[in-house]
Protein backbone atom coordinates (compact mmCIF):
# COMPACT_ATOMS: atom_id res chain seq x y z
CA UNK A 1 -93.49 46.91 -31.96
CA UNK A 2 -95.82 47.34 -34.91
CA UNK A 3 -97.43 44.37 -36.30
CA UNK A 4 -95.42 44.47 -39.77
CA UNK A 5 -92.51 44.34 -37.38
CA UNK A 6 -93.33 41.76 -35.15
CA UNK A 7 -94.30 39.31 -38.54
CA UNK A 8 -90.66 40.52 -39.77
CA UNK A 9 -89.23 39.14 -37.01
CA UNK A 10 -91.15 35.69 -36.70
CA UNK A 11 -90.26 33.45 -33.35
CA UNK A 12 -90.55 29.58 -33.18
CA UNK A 13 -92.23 28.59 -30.03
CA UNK A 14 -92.03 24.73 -28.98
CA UNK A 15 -95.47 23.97 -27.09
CA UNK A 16 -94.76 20.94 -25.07
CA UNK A 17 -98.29 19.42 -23.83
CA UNK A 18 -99.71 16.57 -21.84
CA UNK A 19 -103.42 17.38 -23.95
CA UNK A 20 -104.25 18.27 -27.25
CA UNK A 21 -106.23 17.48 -29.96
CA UNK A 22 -106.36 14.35 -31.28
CA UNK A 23 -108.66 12.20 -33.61
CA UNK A 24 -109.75 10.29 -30.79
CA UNK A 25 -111.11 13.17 -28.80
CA UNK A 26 -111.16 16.69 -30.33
CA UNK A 27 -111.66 18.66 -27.53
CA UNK A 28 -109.02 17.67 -25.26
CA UNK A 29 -106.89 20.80 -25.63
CA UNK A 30 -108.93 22.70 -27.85
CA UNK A 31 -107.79 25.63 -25.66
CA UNK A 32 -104.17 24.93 -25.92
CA UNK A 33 -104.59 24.53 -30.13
CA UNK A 34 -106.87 27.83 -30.91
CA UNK A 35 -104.40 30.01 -29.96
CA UNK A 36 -101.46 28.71 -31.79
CA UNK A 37 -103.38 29.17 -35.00
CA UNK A 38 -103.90 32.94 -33.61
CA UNK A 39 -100.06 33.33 -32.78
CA UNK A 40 -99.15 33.51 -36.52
CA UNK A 41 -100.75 37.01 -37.05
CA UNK A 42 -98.35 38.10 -34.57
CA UNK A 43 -95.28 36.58 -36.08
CA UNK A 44 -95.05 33.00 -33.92
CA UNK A 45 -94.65 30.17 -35.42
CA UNK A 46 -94.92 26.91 -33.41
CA UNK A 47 -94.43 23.33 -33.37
CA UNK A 48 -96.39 21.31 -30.88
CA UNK A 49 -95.04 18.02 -29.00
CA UNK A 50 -97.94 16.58 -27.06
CA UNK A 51 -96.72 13.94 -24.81
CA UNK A 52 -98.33 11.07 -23.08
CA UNK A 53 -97.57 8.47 -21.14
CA UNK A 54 -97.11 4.79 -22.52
CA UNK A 55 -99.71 3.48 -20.60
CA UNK A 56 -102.58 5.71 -22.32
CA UNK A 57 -103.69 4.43 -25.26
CA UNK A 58 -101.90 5.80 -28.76
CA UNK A 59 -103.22 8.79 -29.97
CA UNK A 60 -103.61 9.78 -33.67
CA UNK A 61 -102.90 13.66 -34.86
CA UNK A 62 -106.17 15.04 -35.29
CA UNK A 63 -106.39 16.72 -38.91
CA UNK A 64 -107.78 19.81 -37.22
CA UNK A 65 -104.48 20.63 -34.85
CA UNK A 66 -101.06 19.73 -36.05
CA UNK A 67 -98.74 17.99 -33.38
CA UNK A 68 -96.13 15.69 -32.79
CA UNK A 69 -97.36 12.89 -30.38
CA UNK A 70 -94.50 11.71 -27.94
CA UNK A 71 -95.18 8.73 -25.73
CA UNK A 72 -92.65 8.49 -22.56
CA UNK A 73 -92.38 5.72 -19.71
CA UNK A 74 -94.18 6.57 -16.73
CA UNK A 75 -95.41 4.97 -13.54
CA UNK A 76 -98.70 5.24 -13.55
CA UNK A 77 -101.21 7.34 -11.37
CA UNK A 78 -99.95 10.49 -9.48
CA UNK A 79 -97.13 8.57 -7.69
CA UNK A 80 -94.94 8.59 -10.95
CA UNK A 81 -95.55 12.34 -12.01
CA UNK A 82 -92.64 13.78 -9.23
CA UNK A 83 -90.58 11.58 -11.82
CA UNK A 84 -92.17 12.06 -15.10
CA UNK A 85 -90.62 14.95 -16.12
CA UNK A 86 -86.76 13.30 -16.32
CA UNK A 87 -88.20 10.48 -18.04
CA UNK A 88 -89.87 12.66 -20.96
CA UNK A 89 -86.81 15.05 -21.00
CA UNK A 90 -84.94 11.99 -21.54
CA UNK A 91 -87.61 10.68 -24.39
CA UNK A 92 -87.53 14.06 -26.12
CA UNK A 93 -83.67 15.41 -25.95
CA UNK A 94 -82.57 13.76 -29.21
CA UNK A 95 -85.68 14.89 -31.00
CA UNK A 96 -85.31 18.63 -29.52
CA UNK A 97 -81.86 18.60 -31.06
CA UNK A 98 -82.81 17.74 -34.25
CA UNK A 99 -85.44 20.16 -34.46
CA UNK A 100 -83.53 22.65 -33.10
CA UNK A 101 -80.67 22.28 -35.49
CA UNK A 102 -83.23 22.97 -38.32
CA UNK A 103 -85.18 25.27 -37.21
CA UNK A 104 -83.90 27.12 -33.95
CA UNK A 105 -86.09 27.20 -31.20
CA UNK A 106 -86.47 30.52 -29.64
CA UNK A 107 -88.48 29.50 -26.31
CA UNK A 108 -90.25 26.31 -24.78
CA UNK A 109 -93.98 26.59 -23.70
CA UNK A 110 -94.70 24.27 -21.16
CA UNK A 111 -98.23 23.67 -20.42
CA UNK A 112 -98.76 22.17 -16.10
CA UNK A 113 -95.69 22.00 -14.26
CA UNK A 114 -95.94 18.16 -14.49
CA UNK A 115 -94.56 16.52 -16.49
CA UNK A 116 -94.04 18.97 -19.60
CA UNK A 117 -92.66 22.08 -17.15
CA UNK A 118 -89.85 19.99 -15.69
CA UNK A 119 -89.26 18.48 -19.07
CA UNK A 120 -88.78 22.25 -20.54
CA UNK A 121 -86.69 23.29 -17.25
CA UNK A 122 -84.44 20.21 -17.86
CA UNK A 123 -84.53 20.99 -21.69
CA UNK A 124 -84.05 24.59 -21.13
CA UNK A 125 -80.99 24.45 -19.17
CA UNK A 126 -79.29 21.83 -21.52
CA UNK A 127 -79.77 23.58 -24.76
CA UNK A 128 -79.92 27.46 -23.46
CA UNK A 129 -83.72 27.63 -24.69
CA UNK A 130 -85.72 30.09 -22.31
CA UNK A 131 -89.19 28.55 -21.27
CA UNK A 132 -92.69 29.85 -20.28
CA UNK A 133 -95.02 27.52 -18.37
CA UNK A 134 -98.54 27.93 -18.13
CA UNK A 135 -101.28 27.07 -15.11
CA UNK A 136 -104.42 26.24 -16.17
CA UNK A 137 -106.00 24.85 -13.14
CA UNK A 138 -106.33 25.14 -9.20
CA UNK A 139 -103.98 22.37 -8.33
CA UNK A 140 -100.98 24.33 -9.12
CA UNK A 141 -98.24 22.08 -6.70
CA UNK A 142 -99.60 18.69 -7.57
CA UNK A 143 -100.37 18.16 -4.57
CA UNK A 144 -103.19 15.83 -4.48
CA UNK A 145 -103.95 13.02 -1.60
CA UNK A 146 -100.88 13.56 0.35
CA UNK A 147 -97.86 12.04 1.87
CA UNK A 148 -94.30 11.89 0.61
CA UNK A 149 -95.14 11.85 -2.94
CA UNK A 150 -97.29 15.22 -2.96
CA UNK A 151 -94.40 16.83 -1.37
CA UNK A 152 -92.16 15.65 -4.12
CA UNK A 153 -94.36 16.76 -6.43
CA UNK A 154 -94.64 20.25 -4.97
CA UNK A 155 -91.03 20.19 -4.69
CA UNK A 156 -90.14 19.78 -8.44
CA UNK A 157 -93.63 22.05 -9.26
CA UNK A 158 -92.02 25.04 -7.39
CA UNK A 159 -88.58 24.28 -9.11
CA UNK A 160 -90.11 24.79 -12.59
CA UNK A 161 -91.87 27.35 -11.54
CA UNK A 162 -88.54 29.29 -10.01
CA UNK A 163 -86.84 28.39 -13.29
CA UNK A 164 -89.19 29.79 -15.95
CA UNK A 165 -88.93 33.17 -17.20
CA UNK A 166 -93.07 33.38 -16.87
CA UNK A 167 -95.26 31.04 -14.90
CA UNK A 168 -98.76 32.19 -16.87
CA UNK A 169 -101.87 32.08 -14.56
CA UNK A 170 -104.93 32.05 -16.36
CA UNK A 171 -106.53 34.02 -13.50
CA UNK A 172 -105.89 35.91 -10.73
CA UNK A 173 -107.16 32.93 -8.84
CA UNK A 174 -104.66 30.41 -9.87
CA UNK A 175 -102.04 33.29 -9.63
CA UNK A 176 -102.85 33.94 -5.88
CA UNK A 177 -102.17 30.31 -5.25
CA UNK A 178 -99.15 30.67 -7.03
CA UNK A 179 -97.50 33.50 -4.77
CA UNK A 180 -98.57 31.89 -1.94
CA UNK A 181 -96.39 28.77 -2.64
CA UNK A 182 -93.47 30.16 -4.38
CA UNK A 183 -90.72 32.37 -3.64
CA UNK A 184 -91.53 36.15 -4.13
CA UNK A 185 -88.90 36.30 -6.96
CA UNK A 186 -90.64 33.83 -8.81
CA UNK A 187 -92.02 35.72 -11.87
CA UNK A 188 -95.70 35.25 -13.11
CA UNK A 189 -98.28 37.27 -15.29
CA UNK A 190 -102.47 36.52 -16.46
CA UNK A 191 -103.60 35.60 -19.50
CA UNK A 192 -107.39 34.99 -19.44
CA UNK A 193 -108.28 31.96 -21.86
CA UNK A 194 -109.85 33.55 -25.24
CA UNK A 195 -112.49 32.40 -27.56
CA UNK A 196 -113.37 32.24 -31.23
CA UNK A 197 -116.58 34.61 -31.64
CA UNK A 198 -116.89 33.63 -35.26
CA UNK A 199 -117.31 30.11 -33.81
CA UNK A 200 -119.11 30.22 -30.59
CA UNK A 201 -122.01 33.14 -31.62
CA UNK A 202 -125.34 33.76 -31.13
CA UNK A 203 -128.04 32.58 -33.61
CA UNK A 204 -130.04 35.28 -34.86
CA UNK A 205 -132.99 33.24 -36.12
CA UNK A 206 -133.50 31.57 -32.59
CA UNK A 207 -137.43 32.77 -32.69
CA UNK A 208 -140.37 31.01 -32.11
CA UNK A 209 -142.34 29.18 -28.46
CA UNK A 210 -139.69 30.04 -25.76
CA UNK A 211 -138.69 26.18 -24.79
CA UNK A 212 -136.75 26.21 -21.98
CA UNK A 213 -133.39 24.38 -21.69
CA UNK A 214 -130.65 24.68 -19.15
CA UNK A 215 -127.03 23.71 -20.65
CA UNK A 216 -124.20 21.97 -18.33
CA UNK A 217 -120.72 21.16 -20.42
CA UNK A 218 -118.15 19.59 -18.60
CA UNK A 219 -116.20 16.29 -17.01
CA UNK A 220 -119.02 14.48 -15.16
CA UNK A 221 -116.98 15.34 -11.80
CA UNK A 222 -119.20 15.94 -8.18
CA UNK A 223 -116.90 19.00 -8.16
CA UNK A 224 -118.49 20.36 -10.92
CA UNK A 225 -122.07 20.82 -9.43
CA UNK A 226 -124.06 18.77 -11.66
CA UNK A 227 -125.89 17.48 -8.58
CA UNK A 228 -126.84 21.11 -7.35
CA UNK A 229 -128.20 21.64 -10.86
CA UNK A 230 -130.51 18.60 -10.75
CA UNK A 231 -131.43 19.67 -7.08
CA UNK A 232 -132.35 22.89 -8.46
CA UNK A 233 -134.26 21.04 -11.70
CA UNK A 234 -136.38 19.34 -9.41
CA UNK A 235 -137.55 22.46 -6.86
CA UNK A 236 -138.77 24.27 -10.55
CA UNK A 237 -140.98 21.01 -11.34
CA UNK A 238 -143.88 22.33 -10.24
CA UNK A 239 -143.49 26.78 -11.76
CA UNK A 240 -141.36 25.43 -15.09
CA UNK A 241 -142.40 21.82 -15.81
CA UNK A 242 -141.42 22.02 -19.16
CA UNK A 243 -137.80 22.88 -17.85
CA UNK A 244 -134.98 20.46 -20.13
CA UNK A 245 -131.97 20.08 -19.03
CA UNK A 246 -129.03 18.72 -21.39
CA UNK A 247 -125.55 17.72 -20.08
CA UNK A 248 -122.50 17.12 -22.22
CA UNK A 249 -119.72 15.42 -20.94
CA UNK A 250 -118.55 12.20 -19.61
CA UNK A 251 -116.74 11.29 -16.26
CA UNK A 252 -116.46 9.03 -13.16
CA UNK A 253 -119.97 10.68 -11.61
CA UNK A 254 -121.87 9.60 -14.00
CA UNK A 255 -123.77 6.93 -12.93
CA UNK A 256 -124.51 8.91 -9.53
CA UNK A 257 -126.27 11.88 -11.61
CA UNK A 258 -127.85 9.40 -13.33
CA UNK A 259 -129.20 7.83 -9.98
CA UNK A 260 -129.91 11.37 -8.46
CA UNK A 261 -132.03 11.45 -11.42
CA UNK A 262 -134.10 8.42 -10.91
CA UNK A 263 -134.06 9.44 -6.68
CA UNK A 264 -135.56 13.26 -7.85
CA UNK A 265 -138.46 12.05 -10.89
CA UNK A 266 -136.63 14.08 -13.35
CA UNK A 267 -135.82 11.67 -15.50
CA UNK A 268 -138.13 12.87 -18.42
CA UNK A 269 -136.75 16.69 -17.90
CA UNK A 270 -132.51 15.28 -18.25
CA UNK A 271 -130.63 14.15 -20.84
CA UNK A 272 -127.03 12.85 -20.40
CA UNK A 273 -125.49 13.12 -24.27
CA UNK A 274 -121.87 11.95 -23.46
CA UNK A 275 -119.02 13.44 -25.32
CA UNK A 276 -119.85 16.14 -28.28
CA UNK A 277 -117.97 17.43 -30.71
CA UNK A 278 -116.68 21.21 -30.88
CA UNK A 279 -119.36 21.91 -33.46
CA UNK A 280 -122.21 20.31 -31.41
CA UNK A 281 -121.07 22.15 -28.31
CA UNK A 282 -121.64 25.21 -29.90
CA UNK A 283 -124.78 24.89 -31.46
CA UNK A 284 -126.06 23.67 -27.80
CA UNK A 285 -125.00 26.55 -26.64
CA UNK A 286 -126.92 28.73 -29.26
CA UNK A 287 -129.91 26.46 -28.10
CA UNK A 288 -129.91 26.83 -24.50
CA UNK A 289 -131.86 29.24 -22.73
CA UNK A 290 -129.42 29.76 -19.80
CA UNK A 291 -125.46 27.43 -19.55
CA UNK A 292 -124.90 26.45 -15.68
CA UNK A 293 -121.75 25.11 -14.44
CA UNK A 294 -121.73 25.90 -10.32
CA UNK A 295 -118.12 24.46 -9.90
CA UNK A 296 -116.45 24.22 -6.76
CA UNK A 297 -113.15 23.91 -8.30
CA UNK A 298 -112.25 26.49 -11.55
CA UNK A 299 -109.20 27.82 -12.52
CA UNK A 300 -111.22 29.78 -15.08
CA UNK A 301 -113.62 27.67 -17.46
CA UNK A 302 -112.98 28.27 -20.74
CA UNK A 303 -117.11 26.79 -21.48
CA UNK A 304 -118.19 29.90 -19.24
CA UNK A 305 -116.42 32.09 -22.01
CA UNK A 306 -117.72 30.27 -24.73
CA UNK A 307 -121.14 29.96 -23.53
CA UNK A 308 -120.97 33.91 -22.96
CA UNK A 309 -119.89 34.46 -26.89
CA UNK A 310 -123.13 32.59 -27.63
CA UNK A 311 -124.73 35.52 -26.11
CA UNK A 312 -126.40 32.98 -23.41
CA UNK A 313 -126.47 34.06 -19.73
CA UNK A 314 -123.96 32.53 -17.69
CA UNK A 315 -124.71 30.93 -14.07
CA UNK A 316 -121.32 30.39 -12.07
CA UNK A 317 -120.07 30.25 -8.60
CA UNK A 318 -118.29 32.96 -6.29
CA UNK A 319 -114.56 32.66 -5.42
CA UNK A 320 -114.03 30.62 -9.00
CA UNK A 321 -111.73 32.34 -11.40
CA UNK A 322 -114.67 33.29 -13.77
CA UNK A 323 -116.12 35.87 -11.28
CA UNK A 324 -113.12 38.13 -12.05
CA UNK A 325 -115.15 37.87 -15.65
CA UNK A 326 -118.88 38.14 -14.20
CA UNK A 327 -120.45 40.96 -13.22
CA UNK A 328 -123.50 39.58 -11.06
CA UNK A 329 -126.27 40.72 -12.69
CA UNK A 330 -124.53 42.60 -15.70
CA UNK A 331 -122.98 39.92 -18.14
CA UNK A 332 -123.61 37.02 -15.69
CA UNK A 333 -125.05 35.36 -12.97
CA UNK A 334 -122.64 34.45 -9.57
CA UNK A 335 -123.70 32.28 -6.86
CA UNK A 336 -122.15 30.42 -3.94
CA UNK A 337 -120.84 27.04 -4.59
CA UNK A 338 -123.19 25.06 -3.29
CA UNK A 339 -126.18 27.41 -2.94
CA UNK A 340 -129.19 24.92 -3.77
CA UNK A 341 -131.63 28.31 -3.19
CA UNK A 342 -129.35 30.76 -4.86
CA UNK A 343 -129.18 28.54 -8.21
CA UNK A 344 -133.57 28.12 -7.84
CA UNK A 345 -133.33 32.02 -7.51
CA UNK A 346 -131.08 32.89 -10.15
CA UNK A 347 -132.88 30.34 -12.32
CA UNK A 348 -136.23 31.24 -12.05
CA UNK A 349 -135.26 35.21 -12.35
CA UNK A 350 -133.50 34.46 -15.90
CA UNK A 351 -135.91 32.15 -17.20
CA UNK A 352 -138.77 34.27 -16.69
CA UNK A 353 -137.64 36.91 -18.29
CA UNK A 354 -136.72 37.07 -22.25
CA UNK A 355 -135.95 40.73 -21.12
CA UNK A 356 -133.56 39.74 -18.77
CA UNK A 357 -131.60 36.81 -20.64
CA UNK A 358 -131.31 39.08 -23.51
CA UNK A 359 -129.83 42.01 -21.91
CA UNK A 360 -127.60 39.65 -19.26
CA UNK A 361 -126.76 37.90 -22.98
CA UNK A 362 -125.77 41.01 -25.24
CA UNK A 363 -123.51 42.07 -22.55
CA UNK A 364 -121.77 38.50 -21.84
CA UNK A 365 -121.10 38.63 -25.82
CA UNK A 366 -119.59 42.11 -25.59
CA UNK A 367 -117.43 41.27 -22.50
CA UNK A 368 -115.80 38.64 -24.86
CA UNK A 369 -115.39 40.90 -27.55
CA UNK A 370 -113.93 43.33 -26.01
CA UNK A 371 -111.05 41.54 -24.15
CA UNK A 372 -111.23 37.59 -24.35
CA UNK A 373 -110.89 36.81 -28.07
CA UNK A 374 -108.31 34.24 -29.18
CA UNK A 375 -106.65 37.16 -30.86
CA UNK A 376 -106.39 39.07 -27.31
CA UNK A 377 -105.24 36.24 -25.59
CA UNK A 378 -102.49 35.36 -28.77
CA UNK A 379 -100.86 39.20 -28.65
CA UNK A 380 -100.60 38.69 -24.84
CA UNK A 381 -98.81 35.22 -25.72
CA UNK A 382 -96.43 36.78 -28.32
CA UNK A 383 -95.77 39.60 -26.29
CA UNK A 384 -94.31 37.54 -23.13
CA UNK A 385 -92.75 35.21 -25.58
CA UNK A 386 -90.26 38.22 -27.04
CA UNK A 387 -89.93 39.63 -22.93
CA UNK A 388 -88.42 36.05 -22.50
CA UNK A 389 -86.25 36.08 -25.62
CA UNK A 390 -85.10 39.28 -24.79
């Protein structure tokens, strides 16, 4: 279909959320909101329900990224998600109807399984609206700790999953868990995250003393190998002692890095900066010398994308979904999750050469370019919205 003809023939997509945007925290989602803005050159047009549970504090619509927020009862923790989905299906029926009746809805995109993907299956089969659900981590059955509630909750995850017209993986990684779990009928595609290259670019007047800077941007999680980048900060004391390291992000670890700090003397070389906005995240990434995020536990890592349309070189880990995006040595840097010598390796190679960064750079911002732009990702989007329609 040309693009004239897809505009012509506009669809209205209901994105049903559990994260999004809001004026309390303007990242949360971020990669859920971009695209919708995208979708319109392609002739979607959506309207976004993000829901949360009652025991979360109220959100506010952040001026940035229009949505609906929807708060349902839930019991709280993972113990009441097997049942969350009924109780938001239940919260949102009346409100679906409405907006259907004014503006049809031609298919539900469901964003994790739980709650919002049995919400959309429930809503789906009640009001004949086809739904899409979309994976965007590791955990696709839910099924965290154990016991009789994580089989509940893989029950009802591979339900929704058997129900939807598309289960979308955002890489082969989370898509190979998938078919392991599910039923071979079960239908599923990728769609890689995508990133704004107007937004997240290089800076061309970066010139001047090289001061070297290692970048981490993330949840302050042990799985996210902060500690194996402070391990690594300390061995380089001694060859890069003017080595920074800045880390954005805030989590439950955080007072441990902070300790493993104190433990390693690096205290002068780290800098914890909490929570940044979209527009400081970027223009740390510009400043960095080389982003590092050796995760154990990635679906895909949408920072490792925009870190690479910075034109930075990228330092990941093997067996993660963003090493179907790396080429080791070519756009990228790959190393084994926790490989302490690897990381002091692949750290000292990049940061003593400006040759090196800037080729390993030029070719991370191409890779984006040329297949992970929000406007890749979007056409992908409209395209298996229209396969469900039809």
């Amino acid at each position: 279909m040309s693009r004239a003809a897809e505009v012509a023939s506009a669809l209205h997509v209901l994105t049903l959320t559990p994260f999004f945007p809001s004026d309390q925290n303007e990242v949360s989602g971020c990669f859920i909101a971009e695209p919708i803005e995208q979708l319109k050159q392609f002739g979607v047009n959506s309207s976004v329900i993000a829901a949360s549970p009652i025991y979360y504090s109220r959100k506010q619509p952040s001026s940035s990224a229009a949505a609906e927020w929807v708060r349902y009862p839930q019991v709280p923790g993972n113990l009441g998600l097997s049942s969350a989905g009924k109780l938001l299906y239940a919260r949102l029926l009346r409100r679906i109807r409405e907006l259907h009746g004014v503006k049809p809805i031609d298919v539900i995109h469901a964003h994790a399984a739980l709650p919002c993907g049995h919400a959309a299956a429930l809503l789906s089969r009640r009001l004949n609206i086809p739904f899409v659900v979309t994976l965007h981590g590791l955990d696709v059955f839910n099924a965290f700790l154990g016991g009789i509630p994580a089989a509940w909750r893989r029950k009802v995850s591979v339900d929704v999953y058997a129900a939807a017209r598309t289960v979308i993986c955002i890489s082969g990684k989370v898509q190979g868990i998938l078919k392991t779990g599910t039923p071979a009928e079960t239908r599923s595609t990728i769609v890689y995250n995508g990133v704004n290259p107007d937004f997240f670019s290089p800076n061309p007047a970066a010139m001047g003393p090289f001061d070297p800077e290692i970048l981490i941007a993330g949840n302050l999680l042990r799985s996210k190998g902060h500690a194996l980048v402070l391990r690594a900060l300390g061995n380089l004391r001694t060859s890069l002692p003017q080595l920074r390291c800045r880390i954005i992000g805030e989590g439950p670890d955080r007072a441990q890095f902070e300790a493993l700090v104190r433990d390693l003397g690096i205290g002068q070389q780290v800098q914890f900066v909490g929570r940044q906005s979209r527009l400081e995240v970027a223009e740390a990434m510009r400043r960095c010398s080389v982003f590092v995020l050796p995760s154990r536990n990635e679906g895909l890592g949408c920072v490792y994308l925009e870190a690479m349309a910075c034109g930075k070189p990228v330092i990941g880990c093997r067996g993660q979904g963003i090493d179907e995006v790396i080429e080791h040595g070519k756009n990228g840097w790959l190393i084994p999750a926790d490989g302490l010598e690897e990381l002091v390796q692949g750290l000292s190679a990049l940061l003593g050469s400006s040759e090196l960064r800037m080729r390993i750079g030029t070719a991370a911002r191409q890779t984006i370019l040329e297949k992970l732009t929000l406007s890749h990702q979007a056409q992908q989007l409209a395209g298996i919205y229209r396969q469900a329609v039809a």
